[in-house]
C-alpha atoms as a PDB file:
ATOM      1  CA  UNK A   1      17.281   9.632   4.427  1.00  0.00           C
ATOM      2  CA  UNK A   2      14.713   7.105   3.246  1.00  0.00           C
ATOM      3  CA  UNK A   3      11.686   8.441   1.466  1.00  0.00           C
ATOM      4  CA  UNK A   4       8.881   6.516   0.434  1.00  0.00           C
ATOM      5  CA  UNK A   5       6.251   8.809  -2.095  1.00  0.00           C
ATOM      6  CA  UNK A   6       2.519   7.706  -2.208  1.00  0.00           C
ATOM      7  CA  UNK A   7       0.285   9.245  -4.777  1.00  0.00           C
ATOM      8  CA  UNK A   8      -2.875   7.754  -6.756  1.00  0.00           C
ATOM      9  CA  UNK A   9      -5.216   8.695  -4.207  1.00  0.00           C
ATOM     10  CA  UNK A  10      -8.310  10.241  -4.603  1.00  0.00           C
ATOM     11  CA  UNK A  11     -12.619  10.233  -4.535  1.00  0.00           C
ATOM     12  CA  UNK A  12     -13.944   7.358  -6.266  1.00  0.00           C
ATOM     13  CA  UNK A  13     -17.233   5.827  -6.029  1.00  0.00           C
ATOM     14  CA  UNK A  14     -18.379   2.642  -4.416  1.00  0.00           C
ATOM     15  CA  UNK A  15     -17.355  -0.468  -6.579  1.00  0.00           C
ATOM     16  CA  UNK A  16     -14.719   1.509  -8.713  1.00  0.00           C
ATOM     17  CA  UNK A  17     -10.829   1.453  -8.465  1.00  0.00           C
ATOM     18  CA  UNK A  18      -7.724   2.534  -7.939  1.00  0.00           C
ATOM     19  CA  UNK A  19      -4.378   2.400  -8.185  1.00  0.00           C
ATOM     20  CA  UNK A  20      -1.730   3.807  -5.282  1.00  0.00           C
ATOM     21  CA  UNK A  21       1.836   4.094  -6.296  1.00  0.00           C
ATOM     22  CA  UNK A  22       4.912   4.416  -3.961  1.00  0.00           C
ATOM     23  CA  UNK A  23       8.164   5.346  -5.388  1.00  0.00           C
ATOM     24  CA  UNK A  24      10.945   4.717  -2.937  1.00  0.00           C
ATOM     25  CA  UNK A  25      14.592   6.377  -2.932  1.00  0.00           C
ATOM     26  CA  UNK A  26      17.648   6.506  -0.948  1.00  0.00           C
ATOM     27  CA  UNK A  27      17.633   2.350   0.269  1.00  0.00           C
ATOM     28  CA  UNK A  28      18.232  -0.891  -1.491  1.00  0.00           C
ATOM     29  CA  UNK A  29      14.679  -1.103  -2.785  1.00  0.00           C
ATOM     30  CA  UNK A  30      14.731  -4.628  -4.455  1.00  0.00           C
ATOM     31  CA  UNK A  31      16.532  -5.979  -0.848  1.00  0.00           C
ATOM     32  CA  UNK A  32      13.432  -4.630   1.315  1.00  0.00           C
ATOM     33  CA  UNK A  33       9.733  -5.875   1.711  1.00  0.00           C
ATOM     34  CA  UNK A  34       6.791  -3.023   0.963  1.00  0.00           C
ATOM     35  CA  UNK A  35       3.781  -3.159   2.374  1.00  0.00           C
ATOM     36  CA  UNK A  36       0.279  -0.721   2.451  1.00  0.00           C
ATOM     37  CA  UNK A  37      -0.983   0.173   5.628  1.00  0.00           C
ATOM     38  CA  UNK A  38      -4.276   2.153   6.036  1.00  0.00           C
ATOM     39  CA  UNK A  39      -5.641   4.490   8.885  1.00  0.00           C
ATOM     40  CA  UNK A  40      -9.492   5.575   8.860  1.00  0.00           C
ATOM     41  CA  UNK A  41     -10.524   8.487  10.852  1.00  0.00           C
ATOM     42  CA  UNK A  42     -10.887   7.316  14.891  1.00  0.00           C
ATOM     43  CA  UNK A  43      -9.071   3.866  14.295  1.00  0.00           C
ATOM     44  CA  UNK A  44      -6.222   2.170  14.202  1.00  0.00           C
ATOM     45  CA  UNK A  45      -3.527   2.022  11.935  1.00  0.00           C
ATOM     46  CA  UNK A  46      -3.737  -1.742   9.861  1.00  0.00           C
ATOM     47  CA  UNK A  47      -2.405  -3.882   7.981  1.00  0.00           C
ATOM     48  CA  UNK A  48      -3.463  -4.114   4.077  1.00  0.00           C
ATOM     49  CA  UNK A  49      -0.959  -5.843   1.749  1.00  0.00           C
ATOM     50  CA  UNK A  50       2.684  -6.883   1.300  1.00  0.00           C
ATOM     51  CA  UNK A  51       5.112  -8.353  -1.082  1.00  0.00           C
ATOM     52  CA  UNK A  52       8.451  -9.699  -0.473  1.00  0.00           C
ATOM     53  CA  UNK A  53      11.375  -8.293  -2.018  1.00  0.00           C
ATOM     54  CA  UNK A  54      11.468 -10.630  -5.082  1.00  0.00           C
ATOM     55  CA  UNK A  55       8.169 -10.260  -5.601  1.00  0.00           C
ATOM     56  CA  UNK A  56       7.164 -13.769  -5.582  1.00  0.00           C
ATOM     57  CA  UNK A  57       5.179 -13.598  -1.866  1.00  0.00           C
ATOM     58  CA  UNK A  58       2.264 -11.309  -0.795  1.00  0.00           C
ATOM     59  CA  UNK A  59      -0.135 -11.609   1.981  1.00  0.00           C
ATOM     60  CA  UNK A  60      -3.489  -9.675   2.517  1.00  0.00           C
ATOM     61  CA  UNK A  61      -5.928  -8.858   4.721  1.00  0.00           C
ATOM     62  CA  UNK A  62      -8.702 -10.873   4.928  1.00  0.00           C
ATOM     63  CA  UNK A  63     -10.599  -7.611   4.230  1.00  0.00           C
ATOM     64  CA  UNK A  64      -8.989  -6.427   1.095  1.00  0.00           C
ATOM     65  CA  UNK A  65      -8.475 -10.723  -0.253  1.00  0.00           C
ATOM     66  CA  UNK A  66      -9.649 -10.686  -3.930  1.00  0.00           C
ATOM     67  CA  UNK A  67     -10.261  -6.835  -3.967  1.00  0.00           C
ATOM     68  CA  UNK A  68      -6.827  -5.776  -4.022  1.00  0.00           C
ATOM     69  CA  UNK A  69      -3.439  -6.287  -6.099  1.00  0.00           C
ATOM     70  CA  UNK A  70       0.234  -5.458  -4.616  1.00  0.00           C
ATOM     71  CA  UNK A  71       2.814  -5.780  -6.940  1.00  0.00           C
ATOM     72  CA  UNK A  72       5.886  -4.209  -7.566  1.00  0.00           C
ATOM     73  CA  UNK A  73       9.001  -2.915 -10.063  1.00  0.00           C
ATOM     74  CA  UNK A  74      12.355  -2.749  -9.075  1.00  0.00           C
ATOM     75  CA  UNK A  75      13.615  -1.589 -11.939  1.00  0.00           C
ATOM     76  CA  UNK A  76      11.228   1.398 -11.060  1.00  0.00           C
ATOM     77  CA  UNK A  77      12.056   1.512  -7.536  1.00  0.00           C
ATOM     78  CA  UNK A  78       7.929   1.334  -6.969  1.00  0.00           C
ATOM     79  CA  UNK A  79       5.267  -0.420  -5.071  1.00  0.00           C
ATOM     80  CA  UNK A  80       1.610  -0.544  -6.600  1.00  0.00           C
ATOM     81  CA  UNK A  81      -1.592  -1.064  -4.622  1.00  0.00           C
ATOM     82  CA  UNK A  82      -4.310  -1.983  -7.331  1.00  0.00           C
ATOM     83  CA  UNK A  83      -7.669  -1.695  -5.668  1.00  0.00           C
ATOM     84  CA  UNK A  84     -10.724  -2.708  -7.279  1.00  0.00           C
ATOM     85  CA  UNK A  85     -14.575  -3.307  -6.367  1.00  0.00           C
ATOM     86  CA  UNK A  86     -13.447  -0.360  -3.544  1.00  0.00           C
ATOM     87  CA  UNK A  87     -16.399   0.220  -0.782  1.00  0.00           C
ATOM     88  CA  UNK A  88     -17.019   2.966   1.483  1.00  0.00           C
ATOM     89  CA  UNK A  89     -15.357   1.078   4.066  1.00  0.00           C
ATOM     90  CA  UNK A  90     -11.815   1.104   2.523  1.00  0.00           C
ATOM     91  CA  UNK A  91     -11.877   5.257   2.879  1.00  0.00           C
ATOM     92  CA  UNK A  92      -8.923   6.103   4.855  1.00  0.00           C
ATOM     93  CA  UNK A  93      -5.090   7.514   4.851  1.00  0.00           C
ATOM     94  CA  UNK A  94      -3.161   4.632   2.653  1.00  0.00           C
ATOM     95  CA  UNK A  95       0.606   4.527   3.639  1.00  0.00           C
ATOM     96  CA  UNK A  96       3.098   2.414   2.136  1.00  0.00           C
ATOM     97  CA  UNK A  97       6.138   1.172   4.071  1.00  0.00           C
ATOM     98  CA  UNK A  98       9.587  -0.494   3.839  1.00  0.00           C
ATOM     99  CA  UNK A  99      10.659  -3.529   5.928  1.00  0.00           C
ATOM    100  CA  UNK A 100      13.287  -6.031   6.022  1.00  0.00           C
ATOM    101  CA  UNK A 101      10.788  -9.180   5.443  1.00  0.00           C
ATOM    102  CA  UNK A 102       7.592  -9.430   4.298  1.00  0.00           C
ATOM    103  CA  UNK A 103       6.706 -10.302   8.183  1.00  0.00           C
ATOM    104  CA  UNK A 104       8.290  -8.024  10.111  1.00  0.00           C
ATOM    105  CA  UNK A 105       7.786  -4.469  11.595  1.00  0.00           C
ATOM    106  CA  UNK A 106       7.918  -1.683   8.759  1.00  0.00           C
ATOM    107  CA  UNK A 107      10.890   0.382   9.625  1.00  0.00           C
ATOM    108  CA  UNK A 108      10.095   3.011   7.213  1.00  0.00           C
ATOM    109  CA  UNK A 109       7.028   4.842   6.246  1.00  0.00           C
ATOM    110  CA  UNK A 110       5.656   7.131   3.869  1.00  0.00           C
ATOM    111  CA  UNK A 111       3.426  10.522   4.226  1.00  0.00           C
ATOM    112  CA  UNK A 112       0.229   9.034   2.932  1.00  0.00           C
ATOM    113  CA  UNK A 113      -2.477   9.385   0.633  1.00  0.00           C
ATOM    114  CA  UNK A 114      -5.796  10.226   1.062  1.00  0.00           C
ATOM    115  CA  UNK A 115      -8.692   7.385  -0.438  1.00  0.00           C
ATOM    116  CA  UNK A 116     -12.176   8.304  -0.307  1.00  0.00           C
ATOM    117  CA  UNK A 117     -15.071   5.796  -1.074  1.00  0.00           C
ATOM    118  CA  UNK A 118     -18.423   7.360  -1.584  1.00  0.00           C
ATOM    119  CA  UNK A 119     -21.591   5.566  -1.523  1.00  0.00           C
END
């Protein structure tokens, strides 16, 4: 079955960075949108980033916009999450996810990875 691997998680403090890797197996990688999704502790699951297939289209959240980097290698079968100027507000379970467009539903998702921001 599909499997979708985040790691790259970790403490960091306030205003330092990251950088989440998903390595994805068993699917047509380079046919399939990724996205990041994050979940902090009594809320809801949102959106954070995703890239189209090619590459050549990503969208953001308005919260991450100019923080955060999603890019990806095909060749590698990965999707990266750069995150930079990170605040304690971005702590939360990171999961990266497979769909068919950059817009859709994610029909796949990974275990997550824990991100903690500390003041």
């Amino acid at each position: 079955q599909v499997q979708l691997v985040e790691s790259g998680g970790g403490l960091v403090q306030a205003g330092g960075s990251l950088r989440l890797s998903c390595k994805a197996s068993r699917f047509t990688f380079s046919s399939a949108a990724m996205g990041w999704f994050r979940q902090a502790p009594g809320k809801e699951r949102e959106f954070v980033a995703a890239i189209s297939s090619s590459g050549g289209s990503t969208n953001y959240a308005d919260s991450v916009k100019g923080r955060f980097t999603i890019s990806r290698d095909n060749a590698k079968n990965t999707v990266y999450l750069l995150m930079n100027s990170l605040k304690p507000e971005d702590t939360a379970v990171y999961y990266c996810a497979a769909s068919s467009t950059i817009t859709t539903t994610p029909s796949y998702w990974g275990q997550g990875t824990q991100v903690t921001v500390s003041s």
